[in-house]
Protein backbone atom coordinates (compact mmCIF):
# COMPACT_ATOMS: atom_id res chain seq x y z
CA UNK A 1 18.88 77.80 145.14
CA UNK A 2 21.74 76.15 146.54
CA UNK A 3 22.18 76.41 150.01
CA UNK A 4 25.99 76.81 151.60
CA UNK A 5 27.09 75.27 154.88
CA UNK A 6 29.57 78.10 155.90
CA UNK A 7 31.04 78.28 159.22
CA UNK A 8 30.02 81.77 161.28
CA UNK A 9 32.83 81.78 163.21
CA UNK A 10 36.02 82.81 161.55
CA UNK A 11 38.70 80.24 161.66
CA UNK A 12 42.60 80.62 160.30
CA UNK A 13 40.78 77.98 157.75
CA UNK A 14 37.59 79.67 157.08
CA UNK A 15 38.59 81.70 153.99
CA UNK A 16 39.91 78.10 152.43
CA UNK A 17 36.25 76.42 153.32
CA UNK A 18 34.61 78.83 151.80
CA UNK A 19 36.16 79.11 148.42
CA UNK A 20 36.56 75.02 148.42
CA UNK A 21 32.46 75.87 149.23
CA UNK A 22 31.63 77.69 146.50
CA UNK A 23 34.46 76.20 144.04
CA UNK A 24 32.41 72.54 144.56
CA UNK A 25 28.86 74.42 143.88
CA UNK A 26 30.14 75.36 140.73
CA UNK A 27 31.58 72.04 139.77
CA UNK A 28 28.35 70.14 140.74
CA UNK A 29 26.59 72.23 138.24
CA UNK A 30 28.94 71.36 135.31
CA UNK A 31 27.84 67.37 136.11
CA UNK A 32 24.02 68.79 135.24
CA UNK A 33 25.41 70.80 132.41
CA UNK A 34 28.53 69.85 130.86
CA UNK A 35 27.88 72.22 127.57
CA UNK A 36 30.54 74.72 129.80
CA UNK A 37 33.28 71.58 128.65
CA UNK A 38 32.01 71.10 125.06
CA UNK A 39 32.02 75.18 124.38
CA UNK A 40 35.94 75.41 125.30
CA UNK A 41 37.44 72.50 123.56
CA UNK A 42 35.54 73.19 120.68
CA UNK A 43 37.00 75.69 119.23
CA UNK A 44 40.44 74.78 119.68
CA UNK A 45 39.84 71.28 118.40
CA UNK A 46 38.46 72.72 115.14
CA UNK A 47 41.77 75.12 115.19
CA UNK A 48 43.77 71.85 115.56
CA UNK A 49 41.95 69.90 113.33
CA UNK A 50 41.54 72.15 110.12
CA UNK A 51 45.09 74.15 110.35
CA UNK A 52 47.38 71.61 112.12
CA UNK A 53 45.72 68.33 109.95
CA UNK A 54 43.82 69.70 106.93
CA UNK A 55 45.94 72.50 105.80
CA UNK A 56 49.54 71.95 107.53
CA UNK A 57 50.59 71.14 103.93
CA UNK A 58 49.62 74.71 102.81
CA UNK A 59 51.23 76.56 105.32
CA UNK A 60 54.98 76.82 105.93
CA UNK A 61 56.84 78.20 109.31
CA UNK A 62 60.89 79.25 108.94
CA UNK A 63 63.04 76.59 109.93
CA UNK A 64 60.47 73.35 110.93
CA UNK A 65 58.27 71.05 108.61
CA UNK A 66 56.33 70.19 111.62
CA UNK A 67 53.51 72.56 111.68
CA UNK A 68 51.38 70.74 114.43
CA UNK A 69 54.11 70.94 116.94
CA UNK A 70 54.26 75.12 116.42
CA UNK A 71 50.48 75.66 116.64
CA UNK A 72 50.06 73.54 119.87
CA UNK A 73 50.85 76.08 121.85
CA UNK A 74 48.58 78.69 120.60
CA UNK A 75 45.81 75.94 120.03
CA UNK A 76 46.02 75.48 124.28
CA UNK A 77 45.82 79.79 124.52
CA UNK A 78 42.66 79.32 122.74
CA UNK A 79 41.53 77.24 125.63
CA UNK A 80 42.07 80.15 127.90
CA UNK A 81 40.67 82.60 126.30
CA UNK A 82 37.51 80.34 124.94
CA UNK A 83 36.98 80.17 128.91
CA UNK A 84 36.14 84.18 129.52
CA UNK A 85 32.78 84.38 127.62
CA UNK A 86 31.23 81.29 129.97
CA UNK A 87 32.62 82.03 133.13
CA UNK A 88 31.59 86.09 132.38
CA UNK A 89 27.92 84.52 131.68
CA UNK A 90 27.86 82.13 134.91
CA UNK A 91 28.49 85.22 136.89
CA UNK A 92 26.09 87.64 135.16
CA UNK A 93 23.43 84.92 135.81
CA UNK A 94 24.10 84.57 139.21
CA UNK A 95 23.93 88.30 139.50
CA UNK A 96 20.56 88.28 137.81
CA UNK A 97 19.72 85.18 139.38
CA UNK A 98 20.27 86.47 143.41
CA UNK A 99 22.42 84.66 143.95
CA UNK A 100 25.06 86.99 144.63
CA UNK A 101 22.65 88.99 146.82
CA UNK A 102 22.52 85.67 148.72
CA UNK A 103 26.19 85.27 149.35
CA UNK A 104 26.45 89.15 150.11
CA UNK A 105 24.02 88.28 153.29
CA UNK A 106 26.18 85.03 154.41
CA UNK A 107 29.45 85.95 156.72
CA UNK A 108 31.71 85.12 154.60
CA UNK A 109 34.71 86.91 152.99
CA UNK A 110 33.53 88.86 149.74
CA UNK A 111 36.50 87.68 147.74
CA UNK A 112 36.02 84.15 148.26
CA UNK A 113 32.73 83.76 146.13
CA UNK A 114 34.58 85.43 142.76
CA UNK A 115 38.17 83.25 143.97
CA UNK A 116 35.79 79.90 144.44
CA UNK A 117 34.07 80.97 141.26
CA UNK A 118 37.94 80.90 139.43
CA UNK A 119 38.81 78.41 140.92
CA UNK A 120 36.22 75.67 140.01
CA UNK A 121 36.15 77.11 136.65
CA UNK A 122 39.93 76.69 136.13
CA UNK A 123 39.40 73.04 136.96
CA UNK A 124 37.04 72.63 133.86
CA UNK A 125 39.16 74.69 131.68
CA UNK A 126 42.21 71.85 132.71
CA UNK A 127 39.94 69.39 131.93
CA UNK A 128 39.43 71.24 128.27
CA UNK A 129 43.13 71.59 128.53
CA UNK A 130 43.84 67.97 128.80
CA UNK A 131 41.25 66.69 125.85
CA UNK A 132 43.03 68.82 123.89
CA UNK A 133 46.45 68.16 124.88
CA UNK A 134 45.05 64.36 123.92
CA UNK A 135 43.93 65.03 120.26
CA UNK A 136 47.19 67.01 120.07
CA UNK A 137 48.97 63.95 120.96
CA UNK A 138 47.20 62.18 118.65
CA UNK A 139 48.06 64.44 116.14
CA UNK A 140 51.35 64.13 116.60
CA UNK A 141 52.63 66.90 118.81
CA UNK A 142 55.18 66.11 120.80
CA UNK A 143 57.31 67.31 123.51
CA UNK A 144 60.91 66.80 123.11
CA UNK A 145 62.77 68.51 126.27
CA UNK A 146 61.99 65.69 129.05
CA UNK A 147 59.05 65.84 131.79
CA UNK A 148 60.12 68.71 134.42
CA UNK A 149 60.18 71.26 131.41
CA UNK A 150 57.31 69.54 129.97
CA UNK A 151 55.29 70.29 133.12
CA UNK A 152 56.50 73.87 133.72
CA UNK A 153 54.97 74.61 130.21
CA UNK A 154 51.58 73.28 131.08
CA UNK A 155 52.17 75.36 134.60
CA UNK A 156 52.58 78.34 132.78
CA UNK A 157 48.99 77.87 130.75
CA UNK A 158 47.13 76.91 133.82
CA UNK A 159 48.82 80.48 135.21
CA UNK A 160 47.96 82.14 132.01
CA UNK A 161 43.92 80.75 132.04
CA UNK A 162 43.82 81.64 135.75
CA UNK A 163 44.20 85.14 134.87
CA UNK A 164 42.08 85.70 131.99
CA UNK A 165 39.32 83.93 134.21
CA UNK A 166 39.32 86.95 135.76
CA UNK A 167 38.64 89.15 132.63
CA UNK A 168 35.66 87.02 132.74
CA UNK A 169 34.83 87.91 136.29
CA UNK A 170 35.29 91.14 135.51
CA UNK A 171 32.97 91.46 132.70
CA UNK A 172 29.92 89.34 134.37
CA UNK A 173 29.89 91.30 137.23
CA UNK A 174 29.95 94.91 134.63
CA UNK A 175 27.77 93.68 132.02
CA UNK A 176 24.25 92.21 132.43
CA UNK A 177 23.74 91.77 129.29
CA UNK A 178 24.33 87.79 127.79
CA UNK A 179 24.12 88.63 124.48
CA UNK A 180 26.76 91.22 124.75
CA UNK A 181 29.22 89.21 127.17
CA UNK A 182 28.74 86.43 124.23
CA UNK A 183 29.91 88.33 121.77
CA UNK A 184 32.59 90.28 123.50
CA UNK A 185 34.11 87.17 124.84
CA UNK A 186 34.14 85.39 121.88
CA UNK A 187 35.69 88.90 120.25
CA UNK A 188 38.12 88.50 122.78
CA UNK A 189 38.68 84.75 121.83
CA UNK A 190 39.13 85.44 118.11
CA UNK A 191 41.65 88.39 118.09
CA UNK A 192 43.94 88.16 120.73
CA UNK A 193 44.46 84.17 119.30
CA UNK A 194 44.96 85.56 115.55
CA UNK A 195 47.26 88.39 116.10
CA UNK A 196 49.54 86.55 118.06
CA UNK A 197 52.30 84.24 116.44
CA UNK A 198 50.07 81.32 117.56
CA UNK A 199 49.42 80.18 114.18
CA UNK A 200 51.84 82.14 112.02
CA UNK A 201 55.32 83.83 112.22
CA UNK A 202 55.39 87.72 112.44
CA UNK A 203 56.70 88.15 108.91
CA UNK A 204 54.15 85.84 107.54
CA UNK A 205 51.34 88.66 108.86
CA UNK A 206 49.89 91.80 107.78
CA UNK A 207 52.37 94.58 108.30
CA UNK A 208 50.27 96.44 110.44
CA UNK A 209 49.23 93.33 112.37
CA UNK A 210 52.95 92.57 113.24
CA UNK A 211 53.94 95.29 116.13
CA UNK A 212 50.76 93.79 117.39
CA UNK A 213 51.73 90.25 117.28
CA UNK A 214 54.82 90.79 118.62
CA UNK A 215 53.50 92.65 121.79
CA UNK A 216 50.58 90.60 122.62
CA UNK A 217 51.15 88.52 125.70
CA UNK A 218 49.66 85.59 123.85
CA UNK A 219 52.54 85.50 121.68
CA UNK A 220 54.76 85.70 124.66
CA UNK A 221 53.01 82.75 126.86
CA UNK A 222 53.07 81.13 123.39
CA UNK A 223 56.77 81.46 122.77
CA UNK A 224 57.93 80.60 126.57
CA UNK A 225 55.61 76.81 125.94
CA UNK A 226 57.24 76.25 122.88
CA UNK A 227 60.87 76.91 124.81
CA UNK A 228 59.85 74.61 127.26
CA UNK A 229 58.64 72.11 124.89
CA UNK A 230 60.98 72.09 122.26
CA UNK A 231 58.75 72.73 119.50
CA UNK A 232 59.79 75.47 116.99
CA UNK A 233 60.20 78.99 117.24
CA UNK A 234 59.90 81.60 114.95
CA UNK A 235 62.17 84.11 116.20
CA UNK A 236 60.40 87.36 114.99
CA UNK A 237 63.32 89.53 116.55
CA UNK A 238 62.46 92.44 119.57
CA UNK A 239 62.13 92.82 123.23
CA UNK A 240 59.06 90.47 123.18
CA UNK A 241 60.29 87.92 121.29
CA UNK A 242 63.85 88.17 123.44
CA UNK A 243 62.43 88.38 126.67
CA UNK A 244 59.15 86.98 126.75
CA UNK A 245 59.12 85.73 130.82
CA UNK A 246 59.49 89.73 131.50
CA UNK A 247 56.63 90.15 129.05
CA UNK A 248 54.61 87.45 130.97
CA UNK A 249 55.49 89.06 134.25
CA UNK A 250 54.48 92.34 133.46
CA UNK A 251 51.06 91.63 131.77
CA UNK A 252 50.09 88.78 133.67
CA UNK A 253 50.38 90.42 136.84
CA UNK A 254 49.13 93.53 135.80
CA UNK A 255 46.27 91.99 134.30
CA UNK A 256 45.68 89.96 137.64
CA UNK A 257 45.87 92.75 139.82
CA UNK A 258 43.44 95.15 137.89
CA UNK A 259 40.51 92.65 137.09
CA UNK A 260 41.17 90.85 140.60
CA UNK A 261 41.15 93.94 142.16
CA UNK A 262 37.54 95.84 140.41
CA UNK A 263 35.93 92.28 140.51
CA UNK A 264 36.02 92.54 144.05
CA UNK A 265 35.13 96.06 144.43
CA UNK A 266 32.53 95.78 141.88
CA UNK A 267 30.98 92.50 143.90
CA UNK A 268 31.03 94.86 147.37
CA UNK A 269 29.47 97.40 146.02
CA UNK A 270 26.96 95.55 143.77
């Protein structure tokens, strides 16, 4: 077991040394196993690979012969959400392991073990984030809207993992069960990336898939990116599609609160 050198005394800087604390436990383990970075960048590198290289010639989007460029941004959502089902099972082991019974008995704040935990594991995912953002490049995805824009669309998918992290949080801490964290996070994975307009336009899907679509918050994250990158759009038409940074707002934030929010209470009471 990894021990923690915590200070006992609280400081204004405490809380920040103990989530830096924990965050660098966490990223000292993925040097031992790095399987954490193969597992996320896997999946959307075989997204890339067989719809954006293999079949781009079968598929056709309204408006843009450049099918690569409009799946990049739901390829990078897949990174997100590929990240739920591992950080969900690095918590539930932890919990089975005692070593959340250890950090209960340590004076330090209860939320900083589950924000260190986030933390560290939003580093790896930007590391899957950028090996992806590579092979897109190679690819040929490009951005066409200059490098402050560029950047705020990258912002806005580290924002977007951050936050689904915490679904992950969330379901370590309620589920002790790996098998079943495995397959709801990969659940997770598949259908909020394939009913979203990450790989096709709205009119392209099932009807009854396409009020879903259109109100996922993928499919709003997705359309803000491609704004900021200038790749194409397929405007589906609706409040979603017309004001997707509300859309963001609302279910990012409410999606951060809640799992934030019965994380912690879950960890205190554990």
């Amino acid at each position: 077991m990894t021990t923690l050198d915590v200070p006992t005394a609280q400081t204004p800087l405490a809380p920040v040394t103990e989530v830096l604390a924990i965050a660098g436990r966490r990223l000292r383990r993925l040097r031992r196993n790095p399987g954490r970075l193969v597992g996320i960048t896997l999946n959307p590198l075989i997204t890339m690979i067989a719809l954006g290289y293999l079949f781009s010639n079968a598929i056709e989007i309204p408006g843009s012969t450049n099918y690569i460029e409009f799946i990049f941004a739901g390829v990078v959502m897949q990174v997100g959400l590929a990240s739920i089902g591992p950080t969900a099972i690095a918590v539930a082991l932890d919990v089975q392991g005692g070593l959340v019974d250890r950090f209960r008995s340590l004076p330090i704040s209860r939320s900083a073990v589950l924000i260190g935990h986030t933390i560290a594991d939003l580093a790896i995912s930007l590391i899957g984030l950028a090996v992806v953002t590579a092979f897109g490049l190679l690819f040929g995805w490009r951005s066409h809207t200059g490098f402050l824009p560029t950047l705020a669309g990258f912002a806005l998918v580290a924002v977007f993992i951050f936050t689904v992290l915490w679904v992950g949080v969330l379901l370590g801490m309620a589920s002790r069960n790996l098998e079943t964290i495995e397959s709801v996070g990969g659940l997770v994975a598949v259908v909020f990336s394939f009913m979203s307009t990450g790989f096709l336009s709205v009119e392209k899907l099932p009807g009854w898939i396409q009020p879903i679509a259109q109100w996922n918050p993928v499919s709003s994250v997705i359309a803000a990116c491609r704004e900021l990158w200038g790749n194409p759009v397929a405007d589906s038409g609706g409040f979603p599609a017309e004001n997707p940074s509300t859309v963001i707002l609302v279910s990012l934030g409410t999606l951060f609160v809640v799992t934030s929010y019965l994380s912690v209470r879950r960890y205190r009471n554990a």
